[in-house]
C-alpha atoms as a PDB file:
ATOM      1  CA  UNK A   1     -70.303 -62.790  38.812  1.00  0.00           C
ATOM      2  CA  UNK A   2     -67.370 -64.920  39.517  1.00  0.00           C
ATOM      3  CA  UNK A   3     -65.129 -62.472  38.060  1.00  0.00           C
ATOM      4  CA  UNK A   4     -66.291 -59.679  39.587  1.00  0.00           C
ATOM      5  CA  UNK A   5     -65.610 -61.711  42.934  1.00  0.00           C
ATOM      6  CA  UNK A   6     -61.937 -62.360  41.673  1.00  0.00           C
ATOM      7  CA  UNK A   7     -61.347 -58.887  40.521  1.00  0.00           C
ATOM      8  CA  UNK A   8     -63.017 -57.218  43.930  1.00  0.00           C
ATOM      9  CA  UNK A   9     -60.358 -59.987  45.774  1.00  0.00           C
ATOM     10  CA  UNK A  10     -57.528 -58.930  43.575  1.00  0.00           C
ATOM     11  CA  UNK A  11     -58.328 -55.423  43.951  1.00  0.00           C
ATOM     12  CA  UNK A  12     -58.297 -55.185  47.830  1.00  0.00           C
ATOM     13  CA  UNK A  13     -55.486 -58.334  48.375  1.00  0.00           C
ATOM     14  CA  UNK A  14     -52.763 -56.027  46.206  1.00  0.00           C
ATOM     15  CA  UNK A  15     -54.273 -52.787  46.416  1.00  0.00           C
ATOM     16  CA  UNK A  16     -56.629 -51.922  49.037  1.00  0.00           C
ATOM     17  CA  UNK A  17     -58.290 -48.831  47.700  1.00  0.00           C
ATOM     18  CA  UNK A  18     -60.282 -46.846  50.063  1.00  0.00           C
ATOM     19  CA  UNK A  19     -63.394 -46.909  48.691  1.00  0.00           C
ATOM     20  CA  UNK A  20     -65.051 -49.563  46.598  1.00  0.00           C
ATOM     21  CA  UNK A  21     -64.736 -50.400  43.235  1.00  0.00           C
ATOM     22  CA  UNK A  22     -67.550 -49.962  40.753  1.00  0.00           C
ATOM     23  CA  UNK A  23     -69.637 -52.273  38.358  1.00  0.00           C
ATOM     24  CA  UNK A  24     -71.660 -50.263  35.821  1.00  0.00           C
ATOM     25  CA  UNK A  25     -74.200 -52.381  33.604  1.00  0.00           C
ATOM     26  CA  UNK A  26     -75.743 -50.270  30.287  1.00  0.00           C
ATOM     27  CA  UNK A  27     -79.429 -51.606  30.169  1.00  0.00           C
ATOM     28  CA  UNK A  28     -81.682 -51.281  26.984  1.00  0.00           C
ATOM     29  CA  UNK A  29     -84.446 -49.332  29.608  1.00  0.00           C
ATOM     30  CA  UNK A  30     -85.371 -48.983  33.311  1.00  0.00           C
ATOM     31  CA  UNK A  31     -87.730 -51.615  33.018  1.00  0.00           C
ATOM     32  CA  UNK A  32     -84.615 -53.840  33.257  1.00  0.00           C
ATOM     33  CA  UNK A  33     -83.183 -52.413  36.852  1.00  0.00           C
ATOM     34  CA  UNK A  34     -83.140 -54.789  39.861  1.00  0.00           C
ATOM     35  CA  UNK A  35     -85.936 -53.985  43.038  1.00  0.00           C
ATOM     36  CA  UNK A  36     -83.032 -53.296  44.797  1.00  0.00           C
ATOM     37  CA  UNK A  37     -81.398 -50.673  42.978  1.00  0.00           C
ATOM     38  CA  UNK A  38     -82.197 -46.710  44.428  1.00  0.00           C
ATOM     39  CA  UNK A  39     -83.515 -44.605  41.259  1.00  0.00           C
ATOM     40  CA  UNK A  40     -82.490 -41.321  42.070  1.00  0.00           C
ATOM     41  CA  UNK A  41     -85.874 -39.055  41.146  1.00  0.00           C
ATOM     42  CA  UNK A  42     -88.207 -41.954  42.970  1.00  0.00           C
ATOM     43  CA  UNK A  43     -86.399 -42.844  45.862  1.00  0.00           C
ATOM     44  CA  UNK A  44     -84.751 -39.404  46.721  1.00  0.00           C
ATOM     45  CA  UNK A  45     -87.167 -37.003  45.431  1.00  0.00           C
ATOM     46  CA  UNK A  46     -84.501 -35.075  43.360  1.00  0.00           C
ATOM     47  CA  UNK A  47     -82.083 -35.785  40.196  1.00  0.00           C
ATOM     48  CA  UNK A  48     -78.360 -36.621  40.206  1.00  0.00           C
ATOM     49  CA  UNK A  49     -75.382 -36.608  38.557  1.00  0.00           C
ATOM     50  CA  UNK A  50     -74.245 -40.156  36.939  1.00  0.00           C
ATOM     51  CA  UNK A  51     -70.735 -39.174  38.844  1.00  0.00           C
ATOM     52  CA  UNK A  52     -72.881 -38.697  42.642  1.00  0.00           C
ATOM     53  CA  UNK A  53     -74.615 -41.936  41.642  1.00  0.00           C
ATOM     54  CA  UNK A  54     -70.746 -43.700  41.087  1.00  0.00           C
ATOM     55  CA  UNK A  55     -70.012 -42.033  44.543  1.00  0.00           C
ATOM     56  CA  UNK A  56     -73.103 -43.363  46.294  1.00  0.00           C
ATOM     57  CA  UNK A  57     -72.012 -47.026  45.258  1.00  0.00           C
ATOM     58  CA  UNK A  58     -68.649 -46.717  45.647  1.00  0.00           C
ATOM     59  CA  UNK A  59     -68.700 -44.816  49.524  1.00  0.00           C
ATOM     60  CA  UNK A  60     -72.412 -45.999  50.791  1.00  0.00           C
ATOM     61  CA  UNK A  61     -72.595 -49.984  49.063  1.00  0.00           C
ATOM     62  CA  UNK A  62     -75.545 -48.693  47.019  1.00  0.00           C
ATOM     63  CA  UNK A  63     -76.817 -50.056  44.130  1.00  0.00           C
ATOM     64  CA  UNK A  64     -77.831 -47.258  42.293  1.00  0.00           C
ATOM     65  CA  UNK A  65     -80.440 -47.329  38.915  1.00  0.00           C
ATOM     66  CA  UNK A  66     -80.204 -44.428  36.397  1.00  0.00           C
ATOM     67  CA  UNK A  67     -82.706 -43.592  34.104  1.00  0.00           C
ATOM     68  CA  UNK A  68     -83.304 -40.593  31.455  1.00  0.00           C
ATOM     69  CA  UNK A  69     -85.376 -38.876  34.154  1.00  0.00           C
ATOM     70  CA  UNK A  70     -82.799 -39.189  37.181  1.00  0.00           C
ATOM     71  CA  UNK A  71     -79.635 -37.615  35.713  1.00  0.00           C
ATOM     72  CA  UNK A  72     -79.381 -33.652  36.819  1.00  0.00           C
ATOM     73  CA  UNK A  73     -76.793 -32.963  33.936  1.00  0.00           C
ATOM     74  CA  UNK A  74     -77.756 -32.224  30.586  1.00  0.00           C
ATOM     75  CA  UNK A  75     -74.235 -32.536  29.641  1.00  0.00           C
ATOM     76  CA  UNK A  76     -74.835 -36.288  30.758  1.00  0.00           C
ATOM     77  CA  UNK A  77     -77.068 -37.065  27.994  1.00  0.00           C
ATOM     78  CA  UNK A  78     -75.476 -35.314  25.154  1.00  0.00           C
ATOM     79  CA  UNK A  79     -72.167 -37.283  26.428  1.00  0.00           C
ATOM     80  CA  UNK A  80     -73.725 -40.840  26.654  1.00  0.00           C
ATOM     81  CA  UNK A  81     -76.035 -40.615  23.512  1.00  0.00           C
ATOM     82  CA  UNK A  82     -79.593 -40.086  24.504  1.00  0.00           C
ATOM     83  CA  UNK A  83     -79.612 -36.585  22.807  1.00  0.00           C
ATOM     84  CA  UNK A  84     -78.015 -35.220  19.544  1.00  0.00           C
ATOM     85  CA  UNK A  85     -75.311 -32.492  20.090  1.00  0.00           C
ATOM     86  CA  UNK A  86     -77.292 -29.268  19.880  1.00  0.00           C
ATOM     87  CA  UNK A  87     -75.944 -26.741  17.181  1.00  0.00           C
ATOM     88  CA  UNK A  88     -75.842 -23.730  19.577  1.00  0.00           C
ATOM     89  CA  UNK A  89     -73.168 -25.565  21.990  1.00  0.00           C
ATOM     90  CA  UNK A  90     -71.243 -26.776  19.074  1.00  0.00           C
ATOM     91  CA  UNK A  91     -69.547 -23.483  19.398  1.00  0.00           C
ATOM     92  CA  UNK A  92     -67.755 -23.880  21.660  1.00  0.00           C
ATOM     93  CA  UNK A  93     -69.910 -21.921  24.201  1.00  0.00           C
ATOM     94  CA  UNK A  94     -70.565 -24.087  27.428  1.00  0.00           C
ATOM     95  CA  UNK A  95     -66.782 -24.406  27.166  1.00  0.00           C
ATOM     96  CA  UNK A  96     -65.060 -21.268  26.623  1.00  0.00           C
ATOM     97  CA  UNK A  97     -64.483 -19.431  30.167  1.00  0.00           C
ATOM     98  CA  UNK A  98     -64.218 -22.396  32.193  1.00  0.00           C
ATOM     99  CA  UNK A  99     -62.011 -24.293  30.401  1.00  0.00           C
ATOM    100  CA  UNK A 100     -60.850 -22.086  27.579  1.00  0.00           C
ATOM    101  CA  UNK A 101     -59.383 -18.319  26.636  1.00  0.00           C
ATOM    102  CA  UNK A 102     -61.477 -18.215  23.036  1.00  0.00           C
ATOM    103  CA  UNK A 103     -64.802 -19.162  22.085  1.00  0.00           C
ATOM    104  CA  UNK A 104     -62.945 -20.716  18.957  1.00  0.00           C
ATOM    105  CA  UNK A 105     -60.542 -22.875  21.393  1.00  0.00           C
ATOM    106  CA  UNK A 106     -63.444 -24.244  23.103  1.00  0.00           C
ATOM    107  CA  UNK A 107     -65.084 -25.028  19.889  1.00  0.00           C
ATOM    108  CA  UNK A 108     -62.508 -27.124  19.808  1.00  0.00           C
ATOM    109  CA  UNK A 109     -62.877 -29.152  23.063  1.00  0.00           C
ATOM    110  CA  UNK A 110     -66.623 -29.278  22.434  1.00  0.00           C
ATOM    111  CA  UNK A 111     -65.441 -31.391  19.116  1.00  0.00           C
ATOM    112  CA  UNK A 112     -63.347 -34.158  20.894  1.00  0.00           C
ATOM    113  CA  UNK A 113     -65.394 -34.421  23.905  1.00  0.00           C
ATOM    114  CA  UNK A 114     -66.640 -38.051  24.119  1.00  0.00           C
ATOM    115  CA  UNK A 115     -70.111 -38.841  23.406  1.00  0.00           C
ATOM    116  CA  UNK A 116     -71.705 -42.387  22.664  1.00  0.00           C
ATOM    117  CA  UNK A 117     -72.702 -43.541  19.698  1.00  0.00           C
ATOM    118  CA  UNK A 118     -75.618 -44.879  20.535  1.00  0.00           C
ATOM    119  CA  UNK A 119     -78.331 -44.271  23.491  1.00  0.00           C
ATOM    120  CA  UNK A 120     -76.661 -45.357  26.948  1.00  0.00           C
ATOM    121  CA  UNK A 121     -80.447 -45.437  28.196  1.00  0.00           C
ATOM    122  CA  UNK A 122     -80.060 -47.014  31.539  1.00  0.00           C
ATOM    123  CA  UNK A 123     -76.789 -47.185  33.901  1.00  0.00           C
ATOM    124  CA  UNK A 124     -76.943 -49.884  36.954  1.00  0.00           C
ATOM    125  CA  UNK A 125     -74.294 -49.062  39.561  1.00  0.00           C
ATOM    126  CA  UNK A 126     -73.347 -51.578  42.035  1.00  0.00           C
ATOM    127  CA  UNK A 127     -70.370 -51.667  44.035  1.00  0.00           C
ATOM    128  CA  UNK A 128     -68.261 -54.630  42.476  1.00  0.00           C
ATOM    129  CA  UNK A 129     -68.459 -57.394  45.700  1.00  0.00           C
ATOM    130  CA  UNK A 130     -72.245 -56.505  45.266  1.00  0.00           C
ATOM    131  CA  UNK A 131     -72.589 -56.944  41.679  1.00  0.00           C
ATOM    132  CA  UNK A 132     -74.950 -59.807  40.459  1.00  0.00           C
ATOM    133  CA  UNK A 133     -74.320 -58.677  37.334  1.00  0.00           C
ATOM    134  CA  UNK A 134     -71.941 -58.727  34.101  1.00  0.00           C
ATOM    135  CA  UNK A 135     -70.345 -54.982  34.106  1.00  0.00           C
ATOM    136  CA  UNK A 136     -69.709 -53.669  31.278  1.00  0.00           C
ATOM    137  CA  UNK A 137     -66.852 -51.246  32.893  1.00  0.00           C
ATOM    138  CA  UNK A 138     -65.799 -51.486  35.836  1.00  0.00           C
ATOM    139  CA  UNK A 139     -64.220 -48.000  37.906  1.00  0.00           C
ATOM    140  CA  UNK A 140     -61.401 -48.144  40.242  1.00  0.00           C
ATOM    141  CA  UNK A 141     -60.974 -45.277  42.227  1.00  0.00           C
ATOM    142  CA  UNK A 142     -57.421 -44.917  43.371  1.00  0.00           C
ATOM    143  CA  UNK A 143     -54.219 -42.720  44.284  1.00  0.00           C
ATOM    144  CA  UNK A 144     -51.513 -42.628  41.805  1.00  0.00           C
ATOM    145  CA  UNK A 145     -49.672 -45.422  43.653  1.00  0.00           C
ATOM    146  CA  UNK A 146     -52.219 -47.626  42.601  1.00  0.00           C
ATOM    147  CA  UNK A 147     -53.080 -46.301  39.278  1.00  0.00           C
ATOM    148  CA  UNK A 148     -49.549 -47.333  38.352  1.00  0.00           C
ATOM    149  CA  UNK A 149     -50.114 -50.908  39.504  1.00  0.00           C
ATOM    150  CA  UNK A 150     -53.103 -51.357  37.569  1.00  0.00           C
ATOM    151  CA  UNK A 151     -51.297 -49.896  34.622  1.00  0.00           C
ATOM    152  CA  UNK A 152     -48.801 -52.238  35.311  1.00  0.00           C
ATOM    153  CA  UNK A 153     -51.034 -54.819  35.685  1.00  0.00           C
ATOM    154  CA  UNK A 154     -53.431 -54.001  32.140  1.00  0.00           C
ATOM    155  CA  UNK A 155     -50.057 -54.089  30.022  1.00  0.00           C
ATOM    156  CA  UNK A 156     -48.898 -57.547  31.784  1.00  0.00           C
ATOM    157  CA  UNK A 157     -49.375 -59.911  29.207  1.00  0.00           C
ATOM    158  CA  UNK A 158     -49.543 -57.154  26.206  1.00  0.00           C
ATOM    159  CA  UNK A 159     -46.883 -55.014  26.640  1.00  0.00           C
ATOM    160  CA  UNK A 160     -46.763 -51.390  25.393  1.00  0.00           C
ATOM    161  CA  UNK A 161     -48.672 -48.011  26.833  1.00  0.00           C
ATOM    162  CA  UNK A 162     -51.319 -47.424  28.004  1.00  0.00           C
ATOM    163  CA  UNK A 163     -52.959 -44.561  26.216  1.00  0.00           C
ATOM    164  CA  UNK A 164     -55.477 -41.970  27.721  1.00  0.00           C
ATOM    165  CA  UNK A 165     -56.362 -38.246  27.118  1.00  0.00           C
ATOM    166  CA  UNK A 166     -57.124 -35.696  29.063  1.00  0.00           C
ATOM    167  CA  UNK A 167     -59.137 -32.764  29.140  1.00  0.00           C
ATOM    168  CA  UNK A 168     -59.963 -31.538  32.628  1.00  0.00           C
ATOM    169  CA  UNK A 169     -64.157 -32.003  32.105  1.00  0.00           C
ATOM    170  CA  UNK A 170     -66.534 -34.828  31.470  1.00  0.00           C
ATOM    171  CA  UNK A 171     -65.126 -37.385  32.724  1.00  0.00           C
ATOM    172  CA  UNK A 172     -68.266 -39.032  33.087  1.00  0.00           C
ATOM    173  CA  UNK A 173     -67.155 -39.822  29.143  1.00  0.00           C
ATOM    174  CA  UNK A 174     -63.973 -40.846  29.262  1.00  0.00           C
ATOM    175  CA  UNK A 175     -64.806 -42.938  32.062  1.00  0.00           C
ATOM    176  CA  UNK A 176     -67.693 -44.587  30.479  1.00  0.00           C
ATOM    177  CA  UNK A 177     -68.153 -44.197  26.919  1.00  0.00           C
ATOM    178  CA  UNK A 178     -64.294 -44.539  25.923  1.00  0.00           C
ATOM    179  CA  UNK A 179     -63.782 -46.921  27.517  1.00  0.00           C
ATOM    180  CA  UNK A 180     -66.773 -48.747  26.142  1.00  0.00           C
ATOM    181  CA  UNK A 181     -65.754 -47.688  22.123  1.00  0.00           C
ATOM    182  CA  UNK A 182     -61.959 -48.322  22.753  1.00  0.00           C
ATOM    183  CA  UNK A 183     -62.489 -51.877  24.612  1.00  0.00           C
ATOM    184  CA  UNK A 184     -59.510 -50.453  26.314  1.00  0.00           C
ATOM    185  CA  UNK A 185     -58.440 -49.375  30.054  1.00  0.00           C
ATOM    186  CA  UNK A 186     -58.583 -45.912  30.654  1.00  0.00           C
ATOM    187  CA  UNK A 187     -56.727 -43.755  33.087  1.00  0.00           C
ATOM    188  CA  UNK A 188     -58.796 -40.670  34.392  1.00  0.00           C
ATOM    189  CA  UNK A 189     -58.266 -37.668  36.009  1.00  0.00           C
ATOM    190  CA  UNK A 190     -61.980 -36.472  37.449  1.00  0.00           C
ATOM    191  CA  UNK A 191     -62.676 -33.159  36.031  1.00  0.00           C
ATOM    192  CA  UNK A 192     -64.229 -30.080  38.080  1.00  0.00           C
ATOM    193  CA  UNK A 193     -68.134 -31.134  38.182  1.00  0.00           C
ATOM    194  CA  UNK A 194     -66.959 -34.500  39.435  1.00  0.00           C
ATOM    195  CA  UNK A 195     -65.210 -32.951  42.118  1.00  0.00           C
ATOM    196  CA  UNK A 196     -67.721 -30.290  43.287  1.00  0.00           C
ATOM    197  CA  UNK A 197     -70.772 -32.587  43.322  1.00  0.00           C
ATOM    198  CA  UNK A 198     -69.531 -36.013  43.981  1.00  0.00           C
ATOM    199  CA  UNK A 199     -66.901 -35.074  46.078  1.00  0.00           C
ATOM    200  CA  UNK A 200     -64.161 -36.594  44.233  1.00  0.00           C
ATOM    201  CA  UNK A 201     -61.171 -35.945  45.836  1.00  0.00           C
ATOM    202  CA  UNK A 202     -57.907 -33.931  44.590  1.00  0.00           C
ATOM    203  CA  UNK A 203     -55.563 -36.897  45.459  1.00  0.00           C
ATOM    204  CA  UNK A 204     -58.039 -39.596  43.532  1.00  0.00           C
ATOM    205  CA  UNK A 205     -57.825 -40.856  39.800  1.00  0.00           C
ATOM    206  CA  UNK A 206     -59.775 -43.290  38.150  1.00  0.00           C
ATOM    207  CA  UNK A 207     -59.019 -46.370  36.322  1.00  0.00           C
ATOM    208  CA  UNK A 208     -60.894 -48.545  33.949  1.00  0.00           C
ATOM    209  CA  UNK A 209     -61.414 -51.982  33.007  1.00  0.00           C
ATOM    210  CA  UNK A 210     -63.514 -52.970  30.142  1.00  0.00           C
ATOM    211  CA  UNK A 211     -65.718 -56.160  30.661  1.00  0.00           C
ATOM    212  CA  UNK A 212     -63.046 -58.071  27.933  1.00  0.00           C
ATOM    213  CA  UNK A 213     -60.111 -57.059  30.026  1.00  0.00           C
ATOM    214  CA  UNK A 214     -61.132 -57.932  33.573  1.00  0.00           C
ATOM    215  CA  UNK A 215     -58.915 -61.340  33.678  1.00  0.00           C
ATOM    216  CA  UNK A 216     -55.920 -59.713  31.912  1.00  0.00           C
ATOM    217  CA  UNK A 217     -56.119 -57.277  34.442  1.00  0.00           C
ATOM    218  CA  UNK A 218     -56.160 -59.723  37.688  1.00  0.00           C
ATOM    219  CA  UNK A 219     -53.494 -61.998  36.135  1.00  0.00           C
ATOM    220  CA  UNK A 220     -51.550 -58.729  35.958  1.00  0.00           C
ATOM    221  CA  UNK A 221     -52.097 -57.447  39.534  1.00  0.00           C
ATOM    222  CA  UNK A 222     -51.145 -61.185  40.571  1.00  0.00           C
ATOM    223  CA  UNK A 223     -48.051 -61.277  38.573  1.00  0.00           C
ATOM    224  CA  UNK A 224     -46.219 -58.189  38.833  1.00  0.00           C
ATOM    225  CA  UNK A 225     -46.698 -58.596  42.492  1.00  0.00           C
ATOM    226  CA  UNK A 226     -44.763 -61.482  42.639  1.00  0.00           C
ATOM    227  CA  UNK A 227     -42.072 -59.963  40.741  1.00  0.00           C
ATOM    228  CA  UNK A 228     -41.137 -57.791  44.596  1.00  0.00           C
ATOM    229  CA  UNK A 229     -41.050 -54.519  43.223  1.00  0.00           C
ATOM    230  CA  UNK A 230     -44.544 -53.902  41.722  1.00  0.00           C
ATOM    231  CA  UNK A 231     -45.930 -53.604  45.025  1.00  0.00           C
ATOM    232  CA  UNK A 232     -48.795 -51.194  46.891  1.00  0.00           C
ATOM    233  CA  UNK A 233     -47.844 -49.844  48.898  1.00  0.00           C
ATOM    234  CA  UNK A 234     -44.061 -49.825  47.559  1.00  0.00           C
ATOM    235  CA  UNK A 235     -41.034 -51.438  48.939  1.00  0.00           C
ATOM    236  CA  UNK A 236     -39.056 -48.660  49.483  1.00  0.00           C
ATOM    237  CA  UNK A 237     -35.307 -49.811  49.089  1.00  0.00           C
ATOM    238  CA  UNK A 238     -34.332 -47.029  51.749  1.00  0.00           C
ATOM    239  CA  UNK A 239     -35.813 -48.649  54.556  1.00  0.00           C
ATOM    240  CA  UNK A 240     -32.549 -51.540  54.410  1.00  0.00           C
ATOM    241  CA  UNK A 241     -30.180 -49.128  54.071  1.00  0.00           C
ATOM    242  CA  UNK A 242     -28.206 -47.872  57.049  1.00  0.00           C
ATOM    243  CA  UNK A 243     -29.111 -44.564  58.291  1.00  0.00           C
ATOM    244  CA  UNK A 244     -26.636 -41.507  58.737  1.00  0.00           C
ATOM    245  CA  UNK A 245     -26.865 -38.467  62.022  1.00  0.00           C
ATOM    246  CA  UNK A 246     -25.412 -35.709  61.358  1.00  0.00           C
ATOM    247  CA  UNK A 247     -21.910 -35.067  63.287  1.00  0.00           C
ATOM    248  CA  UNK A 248     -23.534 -33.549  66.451  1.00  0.00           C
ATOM    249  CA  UNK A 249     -24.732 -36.721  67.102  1.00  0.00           C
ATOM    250  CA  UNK A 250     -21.183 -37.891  67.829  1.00  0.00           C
ATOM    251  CA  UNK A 251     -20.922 -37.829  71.345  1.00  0.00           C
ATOM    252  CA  UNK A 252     -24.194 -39.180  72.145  1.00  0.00           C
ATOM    253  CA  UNK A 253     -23.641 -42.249  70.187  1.00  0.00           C
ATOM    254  CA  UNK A 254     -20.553 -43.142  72.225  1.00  0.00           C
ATOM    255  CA  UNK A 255     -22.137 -42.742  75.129  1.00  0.00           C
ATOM    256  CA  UNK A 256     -25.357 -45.101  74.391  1.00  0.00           C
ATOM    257  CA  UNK A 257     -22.352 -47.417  72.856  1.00  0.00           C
ATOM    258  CA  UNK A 258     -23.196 -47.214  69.177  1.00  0.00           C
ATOM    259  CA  UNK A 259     -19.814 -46.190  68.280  1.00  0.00           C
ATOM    260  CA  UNK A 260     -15.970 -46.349  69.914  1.00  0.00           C
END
């Protein structure tokens, strides 16, 4: 808890993101969620995405409890392990037309799309000043601006890349479940669904932190801030320099005094 505190400080002191940043907990089963936390199908009376559940925590404060029976997409729980991969979508079929010209190209999407290795059974969502909890992954939501800071920040006292991939869809996956097999930080870029149901917007990305990497990452965002340059929002070197008026101007400065 007292490093979600520290990272939720470090995140608004040197980047003040606009909407809060996310603690998500993988429980064995439901039995384990908090009295607090709003199950989607009980309290609501309808199912959910797992990405309108992130949205509810991160934009409303909610603590948000997802079981088997509350997510709404099926793609959900092939991606995070509670079903196998069913043979007819191995094909390449709920991806070609969307996101691909050939059955056979999105065949080949469908084969590097994450999925979990084991059964993520239970998600608790918490906004991160909120969390009484341990996260397991923790998701920034952010502008570019700041995704460069925290990639600054994650390769602080490593050096290096950070490496992500992309694939314009289920990013509930990359989000989540690589970041979970990698042990890694992630960089995101929300795919369609996430945009048309949890309202994700175009100028947002999202960056994650692995429970292991939560202190590298605040010692980062502290010490490439003190370097100057690292800085949200950024110093921009233009703002000391001396302007320049076009010609026409002339006349007018001479009479205000600015020039002889």
């Amino acid at each position: 808890m007292e490093l979600c505190k520290a990272l939720d400080e470090a995140v608004q002191t040197y980047l003040r993101t606009a909407t809060f940043p996310v603690a998500v907990k993988i429980l064995e089963d439901e039995s384990q969620f908090p009295q607090k936390a709003r199950r989607p199908l009980r309290d609501l009376g309808y199912r959910l995405n797992l990405c309108q559940g992130i949205s509810l925590a991160r934009r409303y404060g909610w603590t948000m409890g997802f079981g088997r029976e509350d997510h709404a997409c099926s793609n959900s729980l092939v991606i995070m392990g509670m079903v196998e991969v069913p043979e007819f979508i191995k094909n390449g079929s709920i991806v070609a037309g969307p996101y691909t010209d050939t059955l056979e190209h999105g065949a080949i999407t469908q084969s590097v799309t994450p999925r979990s290795d084991r059964p993520l059974n239970a998600f608790l969502l918490a906004p991160l000043h909120k969390a009484d909890f341990a996260p397991d992954v923790v998701l920034v939501y952010c502008n570019p601006g700041q995704a460069v800071r925290l990639v600054q920040a994650a390769l602080y006292t490593t050096g290096g890349t950070l490496e992500s991939k992309f694939m314009g869809r289920c990013a509930c996956g990359s989000e989540i479940v690589t970041t979970l097999q990698t042990g890694q930080c992630q960089l995101v870029a929300p795919g369609g669904g996430e945009k048309v149901f949890a309202m994700t917007a175009d100028d947002e990305m999202v960056f994650t932190i692995p429970r292991e990497r939560i202190q590298a990452v605040i010692d980062g965002l502290v010490g490439t801030h003190k370097a100057g340059a690292n800085r949200f929002p950024a110093p921009f070197f233009g703002l000391k320099a001396e302007p320049e008026f076009p010609p026409v101007y002339a006349e007018l400065e001479r009479y205000v005094g600015l020039r002889e």
